[in-house]
PDB file of N, CA and C in Angstrom:
ATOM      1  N   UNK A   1      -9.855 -16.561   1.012  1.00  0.00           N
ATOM      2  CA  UNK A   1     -10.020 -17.993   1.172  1.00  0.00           C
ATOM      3  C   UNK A   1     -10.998 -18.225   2.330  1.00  0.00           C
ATOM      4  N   UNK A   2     -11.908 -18.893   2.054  1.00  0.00           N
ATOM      5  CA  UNK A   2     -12.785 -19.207   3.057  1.00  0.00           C
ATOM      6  C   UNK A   2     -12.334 -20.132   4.233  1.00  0.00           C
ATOM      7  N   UNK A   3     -13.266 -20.505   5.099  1.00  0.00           N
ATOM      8  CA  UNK A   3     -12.798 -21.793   6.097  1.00  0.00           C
ATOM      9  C   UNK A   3     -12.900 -22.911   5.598  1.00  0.00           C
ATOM     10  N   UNK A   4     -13.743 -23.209   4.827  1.00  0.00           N
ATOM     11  CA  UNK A   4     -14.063 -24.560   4.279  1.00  0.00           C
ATOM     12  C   UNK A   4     -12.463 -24.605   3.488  1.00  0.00           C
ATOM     13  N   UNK A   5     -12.536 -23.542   2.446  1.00  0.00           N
ATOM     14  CA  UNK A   5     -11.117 -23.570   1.516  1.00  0.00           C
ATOM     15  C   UNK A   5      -9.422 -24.204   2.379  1.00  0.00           C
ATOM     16  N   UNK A   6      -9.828 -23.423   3.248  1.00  0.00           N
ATOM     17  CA  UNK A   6      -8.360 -23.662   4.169  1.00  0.00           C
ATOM     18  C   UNK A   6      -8.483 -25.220   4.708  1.00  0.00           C
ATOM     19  N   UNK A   7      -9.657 -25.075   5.262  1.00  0.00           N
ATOM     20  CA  UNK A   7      -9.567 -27.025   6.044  1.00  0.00           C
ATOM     21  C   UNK A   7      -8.753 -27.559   4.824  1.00  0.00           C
ATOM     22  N   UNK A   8      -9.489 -27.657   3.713  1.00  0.00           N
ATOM     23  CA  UNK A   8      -9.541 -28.096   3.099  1.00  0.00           C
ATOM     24  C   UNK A   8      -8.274 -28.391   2.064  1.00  0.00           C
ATOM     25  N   UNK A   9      -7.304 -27.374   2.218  1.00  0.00           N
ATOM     26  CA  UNK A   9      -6.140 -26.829   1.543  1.00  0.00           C
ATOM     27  C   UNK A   9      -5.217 -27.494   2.895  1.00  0.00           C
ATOM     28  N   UNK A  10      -5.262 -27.417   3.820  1.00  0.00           N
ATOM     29  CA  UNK A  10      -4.798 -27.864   5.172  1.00  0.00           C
ATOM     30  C   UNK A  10      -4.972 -29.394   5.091  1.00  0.00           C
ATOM     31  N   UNK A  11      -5.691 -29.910   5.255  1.00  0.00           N
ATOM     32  CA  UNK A  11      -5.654 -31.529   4.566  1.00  0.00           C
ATOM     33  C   UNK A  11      -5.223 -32.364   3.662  1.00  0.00           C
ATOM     34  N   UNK A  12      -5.327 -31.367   2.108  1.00  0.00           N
ATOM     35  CA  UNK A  12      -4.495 -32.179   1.980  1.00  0.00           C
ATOM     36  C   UNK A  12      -2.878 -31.802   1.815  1.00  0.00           C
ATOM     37  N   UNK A  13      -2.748 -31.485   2.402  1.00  0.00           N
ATOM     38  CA  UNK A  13      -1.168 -30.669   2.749  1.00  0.00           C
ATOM     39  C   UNK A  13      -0.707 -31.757   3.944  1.00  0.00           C
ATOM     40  N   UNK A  14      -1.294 -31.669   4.681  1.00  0.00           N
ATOM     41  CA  UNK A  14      -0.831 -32.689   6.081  1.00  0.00           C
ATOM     42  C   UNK A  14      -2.069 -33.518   6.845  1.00  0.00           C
ATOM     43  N   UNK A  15      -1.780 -34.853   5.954  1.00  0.00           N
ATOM     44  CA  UNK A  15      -3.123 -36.050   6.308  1.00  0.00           C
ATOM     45  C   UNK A  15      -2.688 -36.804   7.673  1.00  0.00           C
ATOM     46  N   UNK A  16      -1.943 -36.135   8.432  1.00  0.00           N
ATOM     47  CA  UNK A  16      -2.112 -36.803   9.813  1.00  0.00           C
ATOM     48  C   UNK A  16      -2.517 -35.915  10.923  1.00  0.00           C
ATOM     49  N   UNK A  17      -2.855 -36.628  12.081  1.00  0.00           N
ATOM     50  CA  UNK A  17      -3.390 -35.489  13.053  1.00  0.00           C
ATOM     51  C   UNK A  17      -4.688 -34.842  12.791  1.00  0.00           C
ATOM     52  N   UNK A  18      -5.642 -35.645  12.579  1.00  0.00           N
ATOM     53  CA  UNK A  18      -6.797 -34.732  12.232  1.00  0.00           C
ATOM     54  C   UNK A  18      -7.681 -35.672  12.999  1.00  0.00           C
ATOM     55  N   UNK A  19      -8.622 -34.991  13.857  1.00  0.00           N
ATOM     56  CA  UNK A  19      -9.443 -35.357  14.244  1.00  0.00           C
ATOM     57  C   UNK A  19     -10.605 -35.528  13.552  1.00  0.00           C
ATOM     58  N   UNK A  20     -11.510 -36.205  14.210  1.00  0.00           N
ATOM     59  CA  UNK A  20     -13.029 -37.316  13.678  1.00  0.00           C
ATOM     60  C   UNK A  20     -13.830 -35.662  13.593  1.00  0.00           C
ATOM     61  N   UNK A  21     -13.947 -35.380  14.371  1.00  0.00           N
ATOM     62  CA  UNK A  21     -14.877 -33.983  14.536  1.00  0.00           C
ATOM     63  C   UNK A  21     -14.375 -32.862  13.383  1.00  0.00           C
ATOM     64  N   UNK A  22     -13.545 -32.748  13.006  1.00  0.00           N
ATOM     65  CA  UNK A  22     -13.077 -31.740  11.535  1.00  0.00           C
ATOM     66  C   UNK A  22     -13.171 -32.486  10.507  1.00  0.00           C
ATOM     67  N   UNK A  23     -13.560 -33.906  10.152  1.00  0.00           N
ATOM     68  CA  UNK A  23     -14.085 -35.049   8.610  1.00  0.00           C
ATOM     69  C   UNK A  23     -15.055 -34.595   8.873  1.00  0.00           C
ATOM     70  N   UNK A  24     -16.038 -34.547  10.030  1.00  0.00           N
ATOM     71  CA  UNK A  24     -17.239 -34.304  10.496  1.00  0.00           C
ATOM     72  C   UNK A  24     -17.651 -33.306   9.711  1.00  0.00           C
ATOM     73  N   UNK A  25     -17.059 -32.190  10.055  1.00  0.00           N
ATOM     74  CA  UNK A  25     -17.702 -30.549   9.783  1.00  0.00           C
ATOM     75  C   UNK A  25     -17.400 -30.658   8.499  1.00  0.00           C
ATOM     76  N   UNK A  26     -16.432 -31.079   7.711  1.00  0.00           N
ATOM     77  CA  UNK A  26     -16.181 -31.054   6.261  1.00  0.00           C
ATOM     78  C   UNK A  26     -17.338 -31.767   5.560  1.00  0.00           C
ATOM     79  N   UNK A  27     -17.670 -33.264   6.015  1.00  0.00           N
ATOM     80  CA  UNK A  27     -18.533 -33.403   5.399  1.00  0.00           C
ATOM     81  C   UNK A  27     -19.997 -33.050   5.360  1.00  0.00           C
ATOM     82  N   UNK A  28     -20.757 -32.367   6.484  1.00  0.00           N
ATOM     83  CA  UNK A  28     -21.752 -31.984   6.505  1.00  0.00           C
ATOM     84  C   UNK A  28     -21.708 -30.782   6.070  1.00  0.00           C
ATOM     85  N   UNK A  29     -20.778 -30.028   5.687  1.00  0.00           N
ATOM     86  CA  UNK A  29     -20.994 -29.164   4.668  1.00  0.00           C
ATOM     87  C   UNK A  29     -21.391 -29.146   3.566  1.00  0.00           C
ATOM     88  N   UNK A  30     -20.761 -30.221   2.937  1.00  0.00           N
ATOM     89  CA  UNK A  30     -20.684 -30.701   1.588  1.00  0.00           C
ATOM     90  C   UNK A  30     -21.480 -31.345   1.154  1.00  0.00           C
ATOM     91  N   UNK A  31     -23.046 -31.150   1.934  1.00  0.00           N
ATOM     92  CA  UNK A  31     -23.963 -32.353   1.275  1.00  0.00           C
ATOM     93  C   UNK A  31     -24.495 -33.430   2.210  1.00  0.00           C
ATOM     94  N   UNK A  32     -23.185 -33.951   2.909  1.00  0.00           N
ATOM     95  CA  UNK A  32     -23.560 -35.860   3.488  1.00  0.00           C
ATOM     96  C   UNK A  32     -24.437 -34.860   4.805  1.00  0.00           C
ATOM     97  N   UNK A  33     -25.232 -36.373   5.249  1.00  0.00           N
ATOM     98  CA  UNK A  33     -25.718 -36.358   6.567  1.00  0.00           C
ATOM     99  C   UNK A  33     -25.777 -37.384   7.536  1.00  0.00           C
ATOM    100  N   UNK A  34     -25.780 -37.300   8.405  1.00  0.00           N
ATOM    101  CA  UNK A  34     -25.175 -38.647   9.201  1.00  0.00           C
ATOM    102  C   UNK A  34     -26.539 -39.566   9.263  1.00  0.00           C
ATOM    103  N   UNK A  35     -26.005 -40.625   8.279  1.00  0.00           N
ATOM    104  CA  UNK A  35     -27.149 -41.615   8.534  1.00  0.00           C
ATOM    105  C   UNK A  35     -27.276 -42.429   9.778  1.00  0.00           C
ATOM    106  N   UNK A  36     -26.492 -42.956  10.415  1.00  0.00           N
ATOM    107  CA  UNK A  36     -27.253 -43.857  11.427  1.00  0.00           C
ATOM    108  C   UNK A  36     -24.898 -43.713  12.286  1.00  0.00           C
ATOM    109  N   UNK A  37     -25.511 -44.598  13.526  1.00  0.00           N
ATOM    110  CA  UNK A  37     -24.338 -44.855  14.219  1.00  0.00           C
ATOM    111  C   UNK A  37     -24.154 -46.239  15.007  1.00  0.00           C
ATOM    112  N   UNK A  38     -23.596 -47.023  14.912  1.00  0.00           N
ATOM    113  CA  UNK A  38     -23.289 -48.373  15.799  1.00  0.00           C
ATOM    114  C   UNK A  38     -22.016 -48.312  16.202  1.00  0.00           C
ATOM    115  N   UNK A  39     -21.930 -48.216  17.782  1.00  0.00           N
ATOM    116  CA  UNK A  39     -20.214 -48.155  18.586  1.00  0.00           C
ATOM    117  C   UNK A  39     -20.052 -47.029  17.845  1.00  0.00           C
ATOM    118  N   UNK A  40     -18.676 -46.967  17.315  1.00  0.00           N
ATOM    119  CA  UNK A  40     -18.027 -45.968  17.633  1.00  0.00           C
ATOM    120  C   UNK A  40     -17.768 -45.794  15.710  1.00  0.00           C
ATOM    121  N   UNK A  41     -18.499 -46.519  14.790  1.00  0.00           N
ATOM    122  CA  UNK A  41     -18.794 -46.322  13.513  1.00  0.00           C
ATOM    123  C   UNK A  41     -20.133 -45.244  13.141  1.00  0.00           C
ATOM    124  N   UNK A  42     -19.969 -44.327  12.269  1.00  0.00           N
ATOM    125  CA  UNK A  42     -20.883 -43.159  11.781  1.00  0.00           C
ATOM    126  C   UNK A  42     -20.570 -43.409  10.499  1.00  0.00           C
ATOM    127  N   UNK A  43     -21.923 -43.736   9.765  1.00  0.00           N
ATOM    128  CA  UNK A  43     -22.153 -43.317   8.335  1.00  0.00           C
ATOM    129  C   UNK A  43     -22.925 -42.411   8.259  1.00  0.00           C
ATOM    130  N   UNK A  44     -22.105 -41.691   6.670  1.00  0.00           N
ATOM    131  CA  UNK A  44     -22.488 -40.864   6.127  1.00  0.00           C
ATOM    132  C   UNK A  44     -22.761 -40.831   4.620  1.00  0.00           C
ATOM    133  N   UNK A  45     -24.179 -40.431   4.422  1.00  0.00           N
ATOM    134  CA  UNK A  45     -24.324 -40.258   3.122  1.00  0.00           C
ATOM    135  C   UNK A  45     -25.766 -39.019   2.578  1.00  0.00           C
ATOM    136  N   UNK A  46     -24.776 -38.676   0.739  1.00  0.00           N
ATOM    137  CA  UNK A  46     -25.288 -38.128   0.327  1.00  0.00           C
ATOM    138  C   UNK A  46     -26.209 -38.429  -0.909  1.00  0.00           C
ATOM    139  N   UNK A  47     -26.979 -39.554  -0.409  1.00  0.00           N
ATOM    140  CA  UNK A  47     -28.138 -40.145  -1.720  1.00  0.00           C
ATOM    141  C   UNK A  47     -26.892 -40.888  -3.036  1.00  0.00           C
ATOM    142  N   UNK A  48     -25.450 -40.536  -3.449  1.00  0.00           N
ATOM    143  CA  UNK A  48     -25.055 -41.680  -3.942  1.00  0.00           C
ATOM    144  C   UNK A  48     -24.173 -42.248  -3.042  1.00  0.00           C
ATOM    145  N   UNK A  49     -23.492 -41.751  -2.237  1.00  0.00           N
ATOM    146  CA  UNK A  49     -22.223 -42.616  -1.762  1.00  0.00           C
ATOM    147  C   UNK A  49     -22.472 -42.654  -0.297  1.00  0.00           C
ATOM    148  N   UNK A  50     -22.202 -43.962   0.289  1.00  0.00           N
ATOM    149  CA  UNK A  50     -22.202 -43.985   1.871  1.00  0.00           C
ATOM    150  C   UNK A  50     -21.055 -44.202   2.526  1.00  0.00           C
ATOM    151  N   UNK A  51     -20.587 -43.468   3.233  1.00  0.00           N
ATOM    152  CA  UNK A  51     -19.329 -43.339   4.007  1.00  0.00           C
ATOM    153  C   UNK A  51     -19.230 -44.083   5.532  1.00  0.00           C
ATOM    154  N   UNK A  52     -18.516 -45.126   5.524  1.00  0.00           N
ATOM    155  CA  UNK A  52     -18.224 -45.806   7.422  1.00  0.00           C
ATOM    156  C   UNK A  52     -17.395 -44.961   7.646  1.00  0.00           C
ATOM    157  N   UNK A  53     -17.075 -43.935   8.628  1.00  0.00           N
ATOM    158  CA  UNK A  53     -15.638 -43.684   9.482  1.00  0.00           C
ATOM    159  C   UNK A  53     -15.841 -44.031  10.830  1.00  0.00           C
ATOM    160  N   UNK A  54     -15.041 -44.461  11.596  1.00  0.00           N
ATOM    161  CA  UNK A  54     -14.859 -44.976  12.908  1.00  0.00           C
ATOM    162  C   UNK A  54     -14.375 -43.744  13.751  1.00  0.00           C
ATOM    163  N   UNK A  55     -14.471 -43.485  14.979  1.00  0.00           N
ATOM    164  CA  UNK A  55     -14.546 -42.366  15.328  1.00  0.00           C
ATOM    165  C   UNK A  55     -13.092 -42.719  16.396  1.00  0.00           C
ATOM    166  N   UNK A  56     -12.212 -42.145  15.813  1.00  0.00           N
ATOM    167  CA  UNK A  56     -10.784 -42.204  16.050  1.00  0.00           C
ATOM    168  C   UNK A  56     -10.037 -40.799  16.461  1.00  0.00           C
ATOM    169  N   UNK A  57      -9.157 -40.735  17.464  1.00  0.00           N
ATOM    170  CA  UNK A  57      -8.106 -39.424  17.528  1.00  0.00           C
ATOM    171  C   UNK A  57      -6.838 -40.026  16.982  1.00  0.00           C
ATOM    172  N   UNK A  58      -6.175 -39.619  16.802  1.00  0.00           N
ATOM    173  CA  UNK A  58      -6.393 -39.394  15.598  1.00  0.00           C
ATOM    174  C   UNK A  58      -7.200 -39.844  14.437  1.00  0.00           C
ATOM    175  N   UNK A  59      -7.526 -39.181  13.157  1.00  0.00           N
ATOM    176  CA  UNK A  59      -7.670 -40.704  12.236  1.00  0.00           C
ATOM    177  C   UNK A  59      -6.803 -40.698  11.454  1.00  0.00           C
ATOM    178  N   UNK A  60      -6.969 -41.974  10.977  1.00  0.00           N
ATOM    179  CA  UNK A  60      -5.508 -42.630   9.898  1.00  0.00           C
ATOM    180  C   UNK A  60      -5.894 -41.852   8.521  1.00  0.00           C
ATOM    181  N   UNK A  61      -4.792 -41.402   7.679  1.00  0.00           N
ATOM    182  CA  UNK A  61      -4.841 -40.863   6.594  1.00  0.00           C
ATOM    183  C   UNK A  61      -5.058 -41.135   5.398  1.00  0.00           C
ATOM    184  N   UNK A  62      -5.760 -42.892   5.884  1.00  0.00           N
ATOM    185  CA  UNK A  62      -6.799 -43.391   5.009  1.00  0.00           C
ATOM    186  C   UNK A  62      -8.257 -42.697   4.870  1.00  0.00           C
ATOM    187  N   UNK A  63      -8.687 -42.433   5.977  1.00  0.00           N
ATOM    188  CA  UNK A  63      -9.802 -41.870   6.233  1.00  0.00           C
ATOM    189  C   UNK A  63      -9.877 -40.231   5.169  1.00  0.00           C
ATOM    190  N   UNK A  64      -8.925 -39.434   5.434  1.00  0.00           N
ATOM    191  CA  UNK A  64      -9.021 -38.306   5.464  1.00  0.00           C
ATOM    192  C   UNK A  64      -9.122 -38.418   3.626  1.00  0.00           C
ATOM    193  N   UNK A  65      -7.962 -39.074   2.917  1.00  0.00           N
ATOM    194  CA  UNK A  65      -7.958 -38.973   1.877  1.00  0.00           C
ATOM    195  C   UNK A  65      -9.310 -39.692   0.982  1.00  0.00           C
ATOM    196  N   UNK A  66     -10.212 -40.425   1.737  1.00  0.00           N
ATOM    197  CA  UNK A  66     -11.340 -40.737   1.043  1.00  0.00           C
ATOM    198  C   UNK A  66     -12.048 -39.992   1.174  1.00  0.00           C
ATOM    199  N   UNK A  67     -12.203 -38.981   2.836  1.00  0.00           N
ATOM    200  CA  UNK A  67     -13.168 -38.040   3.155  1.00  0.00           C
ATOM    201  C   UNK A  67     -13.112 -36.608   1.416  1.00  0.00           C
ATOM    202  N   UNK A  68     -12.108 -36.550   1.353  1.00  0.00           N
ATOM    203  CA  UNK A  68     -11.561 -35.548   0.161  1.00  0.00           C
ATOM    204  C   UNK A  68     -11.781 -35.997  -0.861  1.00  0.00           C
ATOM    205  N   UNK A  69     -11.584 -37.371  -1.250  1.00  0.00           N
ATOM    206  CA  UNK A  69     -12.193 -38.000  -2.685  1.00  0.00           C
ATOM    207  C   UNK A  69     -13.429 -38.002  -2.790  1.00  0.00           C
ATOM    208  N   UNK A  70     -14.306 -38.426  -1.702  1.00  0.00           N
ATOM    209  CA  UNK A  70     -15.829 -38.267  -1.926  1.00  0.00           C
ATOM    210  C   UNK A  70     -16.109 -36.681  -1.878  1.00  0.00           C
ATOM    211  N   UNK A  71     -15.700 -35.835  -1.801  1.00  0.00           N
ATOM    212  CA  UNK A  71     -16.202 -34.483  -1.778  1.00  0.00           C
ATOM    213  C   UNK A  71     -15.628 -33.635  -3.176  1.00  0.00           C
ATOM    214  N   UNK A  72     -14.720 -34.848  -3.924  1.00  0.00           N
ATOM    215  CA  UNK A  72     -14.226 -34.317  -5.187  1.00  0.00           C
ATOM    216  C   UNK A  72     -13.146 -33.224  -4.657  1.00  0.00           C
ATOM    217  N   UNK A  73     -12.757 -33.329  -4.114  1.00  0.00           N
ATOM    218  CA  UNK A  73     -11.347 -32.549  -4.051  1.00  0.00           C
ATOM    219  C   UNK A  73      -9.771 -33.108  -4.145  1.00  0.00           C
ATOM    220  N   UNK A  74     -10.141 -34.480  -4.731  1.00  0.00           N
ATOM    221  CA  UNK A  74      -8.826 -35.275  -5.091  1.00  0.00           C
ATOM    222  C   UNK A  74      -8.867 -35.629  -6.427  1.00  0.00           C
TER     223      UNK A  74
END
C-alpha cells in the first residue's frame, strides 16, 4: 500500500482531526493546483472542478469528504 493509498484509506475511515496541510498534499497529488488565495481561503483546481477550502485545524468533515469526492474516491 502506498502513502497516498493509506492517507487515503485513513480518511475515509476517520473524517475528523485532519489537518488543512494533509487535503493539501492529497490534492496536489491528484492533479489540482492551487489557484489563487484570499485570507485564509485556497482554491484549488484541476481544469474541471474548483475547490474553496478555508484553512482550518482542524477541518470539518465536510471538507475532507468533498476533498475525496473530487478525487473520485467516494
Amino acid at each position: 500500500m502506498s502513502k497516498k493509498e493509506k492517507l487515503i484509506y485513513e480518511l475515509k475511515n476517520n473524517q475528523t482531526n485532519v489537518r488543512f496541510e494533509i487535503l493539501e498534499k492529497l490534492l496536489l497529488a491528484n492533479g489540482f493546483i492551487l489557484k489563487g488565495v484570499k485570507g485564509s481561503h485556497h482554491q484549488f483546481g484541476n481544469g474541471k472542478l474548483l475547490l474553496t477550502l478555508p484553512y482550518h485545524k482542524p477541518m470539518k468533515p465536510f471538507y475532507v469528504k468533498l476533498v475525496l469526492k473530487s478525487i473520485g474516491e467516494i
